[in-house]
N, C-alpha and C. Protein backbone atom coordinates (compact mmCIF):
# COMPACT_ATOMS: atom_id res chain seq x y z
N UNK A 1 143.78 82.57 124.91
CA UNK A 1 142.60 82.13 124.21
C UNK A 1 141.84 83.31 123.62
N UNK A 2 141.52 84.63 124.38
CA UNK A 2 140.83 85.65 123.91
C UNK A 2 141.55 86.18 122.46
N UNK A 3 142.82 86.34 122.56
CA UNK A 3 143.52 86.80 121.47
C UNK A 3 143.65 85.79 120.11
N UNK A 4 143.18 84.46 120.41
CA UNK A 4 143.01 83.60 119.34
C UNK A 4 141.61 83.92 118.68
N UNK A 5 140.81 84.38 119.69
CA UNK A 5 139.53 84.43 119.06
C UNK A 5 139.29 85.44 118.05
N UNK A 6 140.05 86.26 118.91
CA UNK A 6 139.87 88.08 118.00
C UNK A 6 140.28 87.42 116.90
N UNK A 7 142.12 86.88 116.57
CA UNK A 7 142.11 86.84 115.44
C UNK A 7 141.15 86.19 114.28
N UNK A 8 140.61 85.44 114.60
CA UNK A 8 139.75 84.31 113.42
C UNK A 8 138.09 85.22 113.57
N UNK A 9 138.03 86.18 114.19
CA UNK A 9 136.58 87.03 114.42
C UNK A 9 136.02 87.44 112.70
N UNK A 10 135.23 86.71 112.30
CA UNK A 10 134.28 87.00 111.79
C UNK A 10 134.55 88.70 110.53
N UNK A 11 134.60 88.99 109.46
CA UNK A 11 134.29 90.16 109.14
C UNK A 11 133.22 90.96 109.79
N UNK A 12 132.03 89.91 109.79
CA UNK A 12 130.07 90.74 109.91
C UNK A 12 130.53 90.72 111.76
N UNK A 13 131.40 90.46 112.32
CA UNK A 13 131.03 90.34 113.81
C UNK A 13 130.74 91.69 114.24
N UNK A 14 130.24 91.90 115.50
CA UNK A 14 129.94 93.07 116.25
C UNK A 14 131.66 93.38 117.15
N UNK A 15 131.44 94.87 116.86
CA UNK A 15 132.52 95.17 117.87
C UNK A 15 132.06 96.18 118.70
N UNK A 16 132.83 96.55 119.70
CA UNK A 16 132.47 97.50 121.02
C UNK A 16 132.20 99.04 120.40
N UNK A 17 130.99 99.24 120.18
CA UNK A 17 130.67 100.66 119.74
C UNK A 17 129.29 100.17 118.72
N UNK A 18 129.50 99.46 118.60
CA UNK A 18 128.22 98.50 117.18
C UNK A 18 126.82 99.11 117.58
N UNK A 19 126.15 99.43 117.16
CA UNK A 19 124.78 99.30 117.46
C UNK A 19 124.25 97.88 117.53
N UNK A 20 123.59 97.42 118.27
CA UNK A 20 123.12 95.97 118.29
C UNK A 20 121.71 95.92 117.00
N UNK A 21 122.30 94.71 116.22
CA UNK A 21 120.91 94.44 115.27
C UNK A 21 119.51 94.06 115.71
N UNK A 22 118.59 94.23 115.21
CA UNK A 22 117.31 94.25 115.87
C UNK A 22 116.90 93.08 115.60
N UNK A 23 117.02 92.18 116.84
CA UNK A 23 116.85 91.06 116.70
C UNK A 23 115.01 90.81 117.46
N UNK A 24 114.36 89.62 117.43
CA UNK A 24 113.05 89.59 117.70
C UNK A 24 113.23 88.16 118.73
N UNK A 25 112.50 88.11 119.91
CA UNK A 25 113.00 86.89 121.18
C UNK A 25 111.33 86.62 121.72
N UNK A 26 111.11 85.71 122.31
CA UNK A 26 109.88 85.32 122.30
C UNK A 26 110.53 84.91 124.35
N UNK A 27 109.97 85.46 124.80
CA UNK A 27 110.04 85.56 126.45
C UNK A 27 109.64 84.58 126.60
N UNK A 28 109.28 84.67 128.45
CA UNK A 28 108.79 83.51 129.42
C UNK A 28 107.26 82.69 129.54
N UNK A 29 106.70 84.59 128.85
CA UNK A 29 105.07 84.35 129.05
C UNK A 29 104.90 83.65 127.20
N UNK A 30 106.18 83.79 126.01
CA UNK A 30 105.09 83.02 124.99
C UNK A 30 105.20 84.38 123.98
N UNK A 31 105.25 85.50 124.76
CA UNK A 31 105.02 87.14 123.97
C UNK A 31 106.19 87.12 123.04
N UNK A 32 106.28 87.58 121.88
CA UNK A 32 107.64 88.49 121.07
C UNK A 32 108.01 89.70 121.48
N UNK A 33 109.31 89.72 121.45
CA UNK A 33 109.93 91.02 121.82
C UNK A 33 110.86 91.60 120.64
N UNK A 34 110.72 92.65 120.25
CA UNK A 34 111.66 93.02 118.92
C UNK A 34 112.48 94.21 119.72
N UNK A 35 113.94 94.21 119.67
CA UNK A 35 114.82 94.62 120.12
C UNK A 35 114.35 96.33 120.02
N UNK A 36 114.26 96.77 118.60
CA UNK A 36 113.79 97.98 118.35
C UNK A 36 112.30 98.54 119.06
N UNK A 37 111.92 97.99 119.80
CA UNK A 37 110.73 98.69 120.24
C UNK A 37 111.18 98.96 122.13
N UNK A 38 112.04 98.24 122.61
CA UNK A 38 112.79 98.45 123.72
C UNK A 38 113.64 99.55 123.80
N UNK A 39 114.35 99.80 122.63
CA UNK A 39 115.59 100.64 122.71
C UNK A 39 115.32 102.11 123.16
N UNK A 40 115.77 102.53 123.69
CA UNK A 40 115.42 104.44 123.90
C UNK A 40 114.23 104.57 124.73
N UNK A 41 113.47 103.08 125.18
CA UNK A 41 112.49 103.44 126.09
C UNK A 41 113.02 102.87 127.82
N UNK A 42 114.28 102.00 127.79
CA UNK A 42 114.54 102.02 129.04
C UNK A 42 115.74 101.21 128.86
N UNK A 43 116.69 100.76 129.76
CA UNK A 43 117.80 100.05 129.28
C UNK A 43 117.34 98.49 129.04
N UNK A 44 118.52 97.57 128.31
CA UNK A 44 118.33 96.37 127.47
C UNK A 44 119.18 95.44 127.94
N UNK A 45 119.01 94.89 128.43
CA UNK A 45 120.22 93.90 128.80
C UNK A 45 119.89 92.27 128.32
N UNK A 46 120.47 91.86 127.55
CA UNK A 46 120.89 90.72 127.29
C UNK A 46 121.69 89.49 127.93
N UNK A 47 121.45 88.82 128.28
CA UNK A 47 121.61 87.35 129.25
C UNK A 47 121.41 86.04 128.66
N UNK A 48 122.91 85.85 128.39
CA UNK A 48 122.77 84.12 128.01
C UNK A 48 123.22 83.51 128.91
N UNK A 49 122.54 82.49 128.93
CA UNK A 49 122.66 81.45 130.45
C UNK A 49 121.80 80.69 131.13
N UNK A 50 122.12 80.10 131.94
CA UNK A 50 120.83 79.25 132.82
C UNK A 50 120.76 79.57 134.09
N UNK A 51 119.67 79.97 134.53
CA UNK A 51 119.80 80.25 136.02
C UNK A 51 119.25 78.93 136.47
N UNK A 52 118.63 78.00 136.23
CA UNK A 52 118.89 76.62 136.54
C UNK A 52 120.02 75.62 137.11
């Protein structure tokens, strides 16, 4: 399945080395978060999922 995916992957996709685009996420409390104001000030981790 992984090797089906690669093939049909996107031109614009991200690959392993990419800088991540600066995307903007609106948290728990309601606040915006813009990816670029995180970066270089502590690590970033990204989590899709439900802890539900």
């Amino acid at each position: 399945m992984v090797a089906s995916l690669l093939r049909h992957r996107s031109p614009e996709s991200l690959r392993a080395g990419d800088p991540a685009p600066d995307v903007s996420l609106v948290d728990a409390d309601g606040n915006t978060l813009a990816l670029h104001t995180l970066l270089g000030t502590r690590p970033v981790l990204l989590v899709f999922g439900s802890y539900t």
